[in-house]
C-alpha atoms as a PDB file:
ATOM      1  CA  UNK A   1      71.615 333.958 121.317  1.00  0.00           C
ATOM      2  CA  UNK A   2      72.478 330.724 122.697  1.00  0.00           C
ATOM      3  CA  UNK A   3      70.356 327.853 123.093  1.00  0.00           C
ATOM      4  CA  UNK A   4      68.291 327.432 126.622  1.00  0.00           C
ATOM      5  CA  UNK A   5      69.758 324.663 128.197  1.00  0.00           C
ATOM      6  CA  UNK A   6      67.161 321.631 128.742  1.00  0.00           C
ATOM      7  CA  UNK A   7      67.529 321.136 132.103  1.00  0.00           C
ATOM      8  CA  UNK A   8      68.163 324.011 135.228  1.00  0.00           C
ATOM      9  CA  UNK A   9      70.342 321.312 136.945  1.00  0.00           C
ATOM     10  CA  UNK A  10      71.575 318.250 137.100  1.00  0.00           C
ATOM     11  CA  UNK A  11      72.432 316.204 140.330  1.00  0.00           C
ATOM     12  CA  UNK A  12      74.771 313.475 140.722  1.00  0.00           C
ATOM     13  CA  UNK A  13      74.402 311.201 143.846  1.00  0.00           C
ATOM     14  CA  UNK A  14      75.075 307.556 144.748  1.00  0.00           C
ATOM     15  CA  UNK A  15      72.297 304.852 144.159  1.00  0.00           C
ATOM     16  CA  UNK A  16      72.123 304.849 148.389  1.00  0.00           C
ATOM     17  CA  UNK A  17      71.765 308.794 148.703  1.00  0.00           C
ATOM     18  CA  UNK A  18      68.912 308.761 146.341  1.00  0.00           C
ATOM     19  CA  UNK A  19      65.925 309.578 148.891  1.00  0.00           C
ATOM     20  CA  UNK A  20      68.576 312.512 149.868  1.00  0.00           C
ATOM     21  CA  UNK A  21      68.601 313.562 145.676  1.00  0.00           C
ATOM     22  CA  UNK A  22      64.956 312.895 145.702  1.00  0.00           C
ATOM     23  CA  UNK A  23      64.194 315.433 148.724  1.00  0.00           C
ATOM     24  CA  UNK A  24      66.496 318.150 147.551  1.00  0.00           C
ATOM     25  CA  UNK A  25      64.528 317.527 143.657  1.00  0.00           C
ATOM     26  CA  UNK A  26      61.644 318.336 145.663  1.00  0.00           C
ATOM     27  CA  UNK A  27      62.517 321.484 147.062  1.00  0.00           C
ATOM     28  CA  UNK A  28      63.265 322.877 143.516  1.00  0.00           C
ATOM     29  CA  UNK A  29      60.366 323.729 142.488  1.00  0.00           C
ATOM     30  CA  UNK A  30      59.881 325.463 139.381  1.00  0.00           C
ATOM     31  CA  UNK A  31      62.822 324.110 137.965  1.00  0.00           C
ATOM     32  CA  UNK A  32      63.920 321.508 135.296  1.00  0.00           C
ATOM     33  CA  UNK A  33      66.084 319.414 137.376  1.00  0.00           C
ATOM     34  CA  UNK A  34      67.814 316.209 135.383  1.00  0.00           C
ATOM     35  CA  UNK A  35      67.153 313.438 138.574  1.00  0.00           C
ATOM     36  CA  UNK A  36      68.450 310.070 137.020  1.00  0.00           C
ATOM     37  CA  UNK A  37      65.118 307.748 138.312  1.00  0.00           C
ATOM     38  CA  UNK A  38      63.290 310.719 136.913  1.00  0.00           C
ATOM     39  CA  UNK A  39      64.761 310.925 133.202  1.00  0.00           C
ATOM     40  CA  UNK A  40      65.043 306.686 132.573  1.00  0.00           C
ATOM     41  CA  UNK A  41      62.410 307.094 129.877  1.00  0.00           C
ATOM     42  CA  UNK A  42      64.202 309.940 128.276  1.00  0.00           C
ATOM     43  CA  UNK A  43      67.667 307.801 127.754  1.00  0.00           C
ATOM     44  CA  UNK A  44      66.084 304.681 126.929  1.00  0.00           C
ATOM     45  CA  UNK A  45      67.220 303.826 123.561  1.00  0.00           C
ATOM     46  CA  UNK A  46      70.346 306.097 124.052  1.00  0.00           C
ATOM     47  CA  UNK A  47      73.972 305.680 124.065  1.00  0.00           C
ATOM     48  CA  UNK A  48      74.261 306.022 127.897  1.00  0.00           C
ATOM     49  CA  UNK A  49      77.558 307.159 128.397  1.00  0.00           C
ATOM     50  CA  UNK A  50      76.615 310.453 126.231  1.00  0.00           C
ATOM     51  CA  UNK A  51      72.804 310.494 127.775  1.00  0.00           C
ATOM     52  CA  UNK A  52      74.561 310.857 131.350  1.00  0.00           C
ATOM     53  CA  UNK A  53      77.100 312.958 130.230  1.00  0.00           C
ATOM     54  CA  UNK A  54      74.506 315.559 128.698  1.00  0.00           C
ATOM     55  CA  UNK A  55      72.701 316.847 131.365  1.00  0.00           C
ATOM     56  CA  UNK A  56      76.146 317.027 133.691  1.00  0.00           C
ATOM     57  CA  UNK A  57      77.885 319.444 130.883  1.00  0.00           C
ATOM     58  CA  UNK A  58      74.387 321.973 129.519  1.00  0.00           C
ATOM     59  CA  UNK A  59      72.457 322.252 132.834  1.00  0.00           C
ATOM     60  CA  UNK A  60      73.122 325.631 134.150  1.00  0.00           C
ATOM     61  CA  UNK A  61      74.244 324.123 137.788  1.00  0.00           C
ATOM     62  CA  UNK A  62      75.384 320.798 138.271  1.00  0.00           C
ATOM     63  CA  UNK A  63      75.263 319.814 142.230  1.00  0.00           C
ATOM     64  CA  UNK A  64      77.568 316.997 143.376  1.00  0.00           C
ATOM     65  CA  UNK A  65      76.081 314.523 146.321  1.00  0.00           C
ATOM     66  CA  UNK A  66      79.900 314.300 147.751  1.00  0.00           C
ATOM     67  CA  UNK A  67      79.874 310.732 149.602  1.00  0.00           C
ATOM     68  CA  UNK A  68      83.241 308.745 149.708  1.00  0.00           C
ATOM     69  CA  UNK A  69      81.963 306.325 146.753  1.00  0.00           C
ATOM     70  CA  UNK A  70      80.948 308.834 144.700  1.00  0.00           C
ATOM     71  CA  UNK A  71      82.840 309.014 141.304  1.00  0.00           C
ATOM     72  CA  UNK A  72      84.345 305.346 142.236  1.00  0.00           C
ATOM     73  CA  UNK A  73      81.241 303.830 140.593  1.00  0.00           C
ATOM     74  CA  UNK A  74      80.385 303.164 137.013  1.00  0.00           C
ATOM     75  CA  UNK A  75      77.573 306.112 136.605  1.00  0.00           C
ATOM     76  CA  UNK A  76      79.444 308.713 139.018  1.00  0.00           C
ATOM     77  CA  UNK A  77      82.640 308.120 137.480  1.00  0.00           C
ATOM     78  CA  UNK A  78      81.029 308.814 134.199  1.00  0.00           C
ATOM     79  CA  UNK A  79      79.165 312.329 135.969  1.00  0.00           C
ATOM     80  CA  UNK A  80      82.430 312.984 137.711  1.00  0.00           C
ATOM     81  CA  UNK A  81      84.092 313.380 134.320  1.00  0.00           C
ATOM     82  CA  UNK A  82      81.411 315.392 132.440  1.00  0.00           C
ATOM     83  CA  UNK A  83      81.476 317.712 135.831  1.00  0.00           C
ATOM     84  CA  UNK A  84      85.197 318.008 135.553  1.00  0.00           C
ATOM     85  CA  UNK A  85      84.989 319.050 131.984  1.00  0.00           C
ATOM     86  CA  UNK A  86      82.205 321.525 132.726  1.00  0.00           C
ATOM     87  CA  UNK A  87      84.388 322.969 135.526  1.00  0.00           C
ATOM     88  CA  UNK A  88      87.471 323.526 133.289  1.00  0.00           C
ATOM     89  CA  UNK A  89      84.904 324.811 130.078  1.00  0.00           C
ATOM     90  CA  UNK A  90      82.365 327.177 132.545  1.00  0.00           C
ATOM     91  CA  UNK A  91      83.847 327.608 135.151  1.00  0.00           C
ATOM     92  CA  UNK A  92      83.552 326.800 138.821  1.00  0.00           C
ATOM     93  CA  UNK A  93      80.440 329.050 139.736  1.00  0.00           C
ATOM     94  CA  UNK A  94      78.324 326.431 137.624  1.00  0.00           C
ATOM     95  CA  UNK A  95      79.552 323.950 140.487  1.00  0.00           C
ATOM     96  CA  UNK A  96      77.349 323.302 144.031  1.00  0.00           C
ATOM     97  CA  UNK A  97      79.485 320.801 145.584  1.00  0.00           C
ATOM     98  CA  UNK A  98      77.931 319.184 149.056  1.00  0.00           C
ATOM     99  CA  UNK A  99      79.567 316.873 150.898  1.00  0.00           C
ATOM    100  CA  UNK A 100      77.216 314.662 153.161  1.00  0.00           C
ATOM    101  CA  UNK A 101      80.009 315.526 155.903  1.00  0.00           C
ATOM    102  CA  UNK A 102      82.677 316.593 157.603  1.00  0.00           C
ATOM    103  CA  UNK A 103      84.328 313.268 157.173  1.00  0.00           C
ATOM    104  CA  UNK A 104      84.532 312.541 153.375  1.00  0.00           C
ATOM    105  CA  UNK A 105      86.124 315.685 152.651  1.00  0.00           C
ATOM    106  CA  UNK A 106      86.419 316.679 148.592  1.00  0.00           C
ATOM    107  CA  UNK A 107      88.301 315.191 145.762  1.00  0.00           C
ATOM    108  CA  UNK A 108      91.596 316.860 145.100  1.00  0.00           C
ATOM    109  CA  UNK A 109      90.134 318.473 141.823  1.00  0.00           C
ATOM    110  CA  UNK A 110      87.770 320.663 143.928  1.00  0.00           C
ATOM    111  CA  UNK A 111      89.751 323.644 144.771  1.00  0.00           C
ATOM    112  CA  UNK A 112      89.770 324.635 148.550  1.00  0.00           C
ATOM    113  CA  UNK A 113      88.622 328.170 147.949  1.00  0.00           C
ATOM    114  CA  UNK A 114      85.302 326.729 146.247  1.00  0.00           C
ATOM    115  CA  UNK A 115      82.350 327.453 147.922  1.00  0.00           C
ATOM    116  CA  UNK A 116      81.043 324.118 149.308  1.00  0.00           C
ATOM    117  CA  UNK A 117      77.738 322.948 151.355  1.00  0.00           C
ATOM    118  CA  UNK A 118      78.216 320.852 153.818  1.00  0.00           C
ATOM    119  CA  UNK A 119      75.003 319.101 154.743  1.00  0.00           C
ATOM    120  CA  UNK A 120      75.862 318.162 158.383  1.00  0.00           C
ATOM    121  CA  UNK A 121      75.813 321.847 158.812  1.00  0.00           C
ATOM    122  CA  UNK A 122      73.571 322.821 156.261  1.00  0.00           C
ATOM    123  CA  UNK A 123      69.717 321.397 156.227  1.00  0.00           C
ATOM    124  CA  UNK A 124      68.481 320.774 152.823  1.00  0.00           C
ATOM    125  CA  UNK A 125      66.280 323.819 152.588  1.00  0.00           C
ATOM    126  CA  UNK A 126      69.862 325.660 152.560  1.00  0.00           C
ATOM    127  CA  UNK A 127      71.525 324.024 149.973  1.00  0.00           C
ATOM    128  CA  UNK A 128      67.989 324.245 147.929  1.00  0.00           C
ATOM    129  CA  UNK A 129      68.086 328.274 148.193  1.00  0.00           C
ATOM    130  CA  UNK A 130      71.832 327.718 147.198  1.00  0.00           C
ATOM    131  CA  UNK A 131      71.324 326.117 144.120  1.00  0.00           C
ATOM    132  CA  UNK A 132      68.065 328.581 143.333  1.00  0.00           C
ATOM    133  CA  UNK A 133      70.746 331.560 143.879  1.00  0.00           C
ATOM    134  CA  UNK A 134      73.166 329.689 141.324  1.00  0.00           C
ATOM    135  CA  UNK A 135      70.585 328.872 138.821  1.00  0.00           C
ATOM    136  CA  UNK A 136      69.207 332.507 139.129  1.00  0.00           C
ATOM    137  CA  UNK A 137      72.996 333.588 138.453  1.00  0.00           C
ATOM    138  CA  UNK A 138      73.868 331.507 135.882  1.00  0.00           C
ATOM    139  CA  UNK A 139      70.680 333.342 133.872  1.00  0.00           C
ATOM    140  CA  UNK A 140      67.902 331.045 134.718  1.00  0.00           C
ATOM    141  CA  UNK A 141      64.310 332.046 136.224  1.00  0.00           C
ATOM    142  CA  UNK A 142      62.654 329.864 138.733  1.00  0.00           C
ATOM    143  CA  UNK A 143      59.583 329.252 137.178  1.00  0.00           C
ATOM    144  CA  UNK A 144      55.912 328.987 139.585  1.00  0.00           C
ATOM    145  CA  UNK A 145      54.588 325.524 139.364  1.00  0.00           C
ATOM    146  CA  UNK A 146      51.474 324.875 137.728  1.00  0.00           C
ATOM    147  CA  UNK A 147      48.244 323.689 139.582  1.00  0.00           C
ATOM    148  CA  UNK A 148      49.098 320.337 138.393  1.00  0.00           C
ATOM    149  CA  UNK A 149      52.726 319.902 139.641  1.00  0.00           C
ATOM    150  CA  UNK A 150      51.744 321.530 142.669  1.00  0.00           C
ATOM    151  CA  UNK A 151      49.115 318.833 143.164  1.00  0.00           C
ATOM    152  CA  UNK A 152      51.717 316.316 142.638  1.00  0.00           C
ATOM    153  CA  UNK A 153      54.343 317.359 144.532  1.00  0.00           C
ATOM    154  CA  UNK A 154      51.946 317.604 147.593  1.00  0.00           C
ATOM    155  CA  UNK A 155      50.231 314.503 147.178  1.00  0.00           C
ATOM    156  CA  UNK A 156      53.211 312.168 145.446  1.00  0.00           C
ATOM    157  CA  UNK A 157      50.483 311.800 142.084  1.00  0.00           C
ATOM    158  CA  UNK A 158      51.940 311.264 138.903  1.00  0.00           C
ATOM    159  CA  UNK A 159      51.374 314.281 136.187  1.00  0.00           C
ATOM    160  CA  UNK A 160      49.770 312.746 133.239  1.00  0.00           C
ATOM    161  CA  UNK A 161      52.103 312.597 130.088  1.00  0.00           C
ATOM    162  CA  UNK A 162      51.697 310.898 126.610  1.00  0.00           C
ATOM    163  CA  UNK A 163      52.862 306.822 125.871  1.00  0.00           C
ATOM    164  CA  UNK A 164      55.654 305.840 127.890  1.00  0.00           C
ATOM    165  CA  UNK A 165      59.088 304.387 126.308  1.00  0.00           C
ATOM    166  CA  UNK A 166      60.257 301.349 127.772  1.00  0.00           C
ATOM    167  CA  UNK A 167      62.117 301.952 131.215  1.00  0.00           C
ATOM    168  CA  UNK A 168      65.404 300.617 132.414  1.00  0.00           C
ATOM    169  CA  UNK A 169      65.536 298.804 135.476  1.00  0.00           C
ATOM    170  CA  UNK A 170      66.498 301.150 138.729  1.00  0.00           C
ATOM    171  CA  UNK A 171      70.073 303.124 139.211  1.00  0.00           C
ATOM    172  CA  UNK A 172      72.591 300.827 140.103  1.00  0.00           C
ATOM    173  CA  UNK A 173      75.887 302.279 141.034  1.00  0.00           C
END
């Protein structure tokens, strides 16, 4: 039996969608989602080409934030490359690609009959239940939170962990 992957999903955005990331992270409860302001601590001290790379090629789903920047910047070009890799390795049904609309289209790598999630047509609860559905068919469970998270997800607390590591500044694309 294979190894559980460590993280449900992984989402790659641009630095100025990241309230858009952060709201769709939020409806995903009861999943491990790899959010890159979430995770600094984890990759501190890591080679950070591999640490970004990681989560993009063993999370069950990886979701694409489609904006016309994205994968023309130093982290999403590094993302775009572990997602094409997972693409050719898994397959596409591992893929939730949403453009943020109409008018930035997809890369020519996306083919045209993959499903995609348009979020001028879509609101955010719908692409949530989309990625849920993928997760759920790529063999994950979507797990109930715990009194704790659900206290922090309602009142923006922290949850209480151990030491911290050293954190890197914020994302900057």
């Amino acid at each position: 039996m294979a190894d559980e992957p460590k993280y449900d999903v992984a989402i790659s955005f641009l630095a100025k969608n990241e309230a858009l990331a952060r709201e769709i992270t939020d409806k995903l409860a009861g999943l491990n989602v790899f959010f890159f302001p979430r995770q600094q601590e984890e990759l501190a001290g890591t080679d950070g080409l591999d640490s970004m790379r990681e989560p993009f090629l063993t999370a069950r789903v990886a979701v694409v934030l489609y904006d016309t920047d994205w994968g023309k910047t130093k982290w999403t070009r590094v993302e775009e490359t572990a997602i094409k890799d997972r693409c050719l390795n898994k397959g596409w049904d591992s893929l939730v690609f949403a453009p943020l609309s109409v008018k930035v289209g997809k890369p020519t790598w996306v083919p045209n009959t993959h499903i995609r999630f348009n979020l001028e047509d879509y609101p955010v609860e719908q692409l949530a239940g989309a990625i849920k559905v993928r997760v759920q068919e790529q063999g994950g469970s979507i797990k109930k939170p715990d009194d704790e998270r659900r206290h922090a997800r309602s009142t923006g607390a922290k949850i209480r962990r151990g030491p911290r590591a050293a954190v890197p500044g914020p994302r900057l694309d």
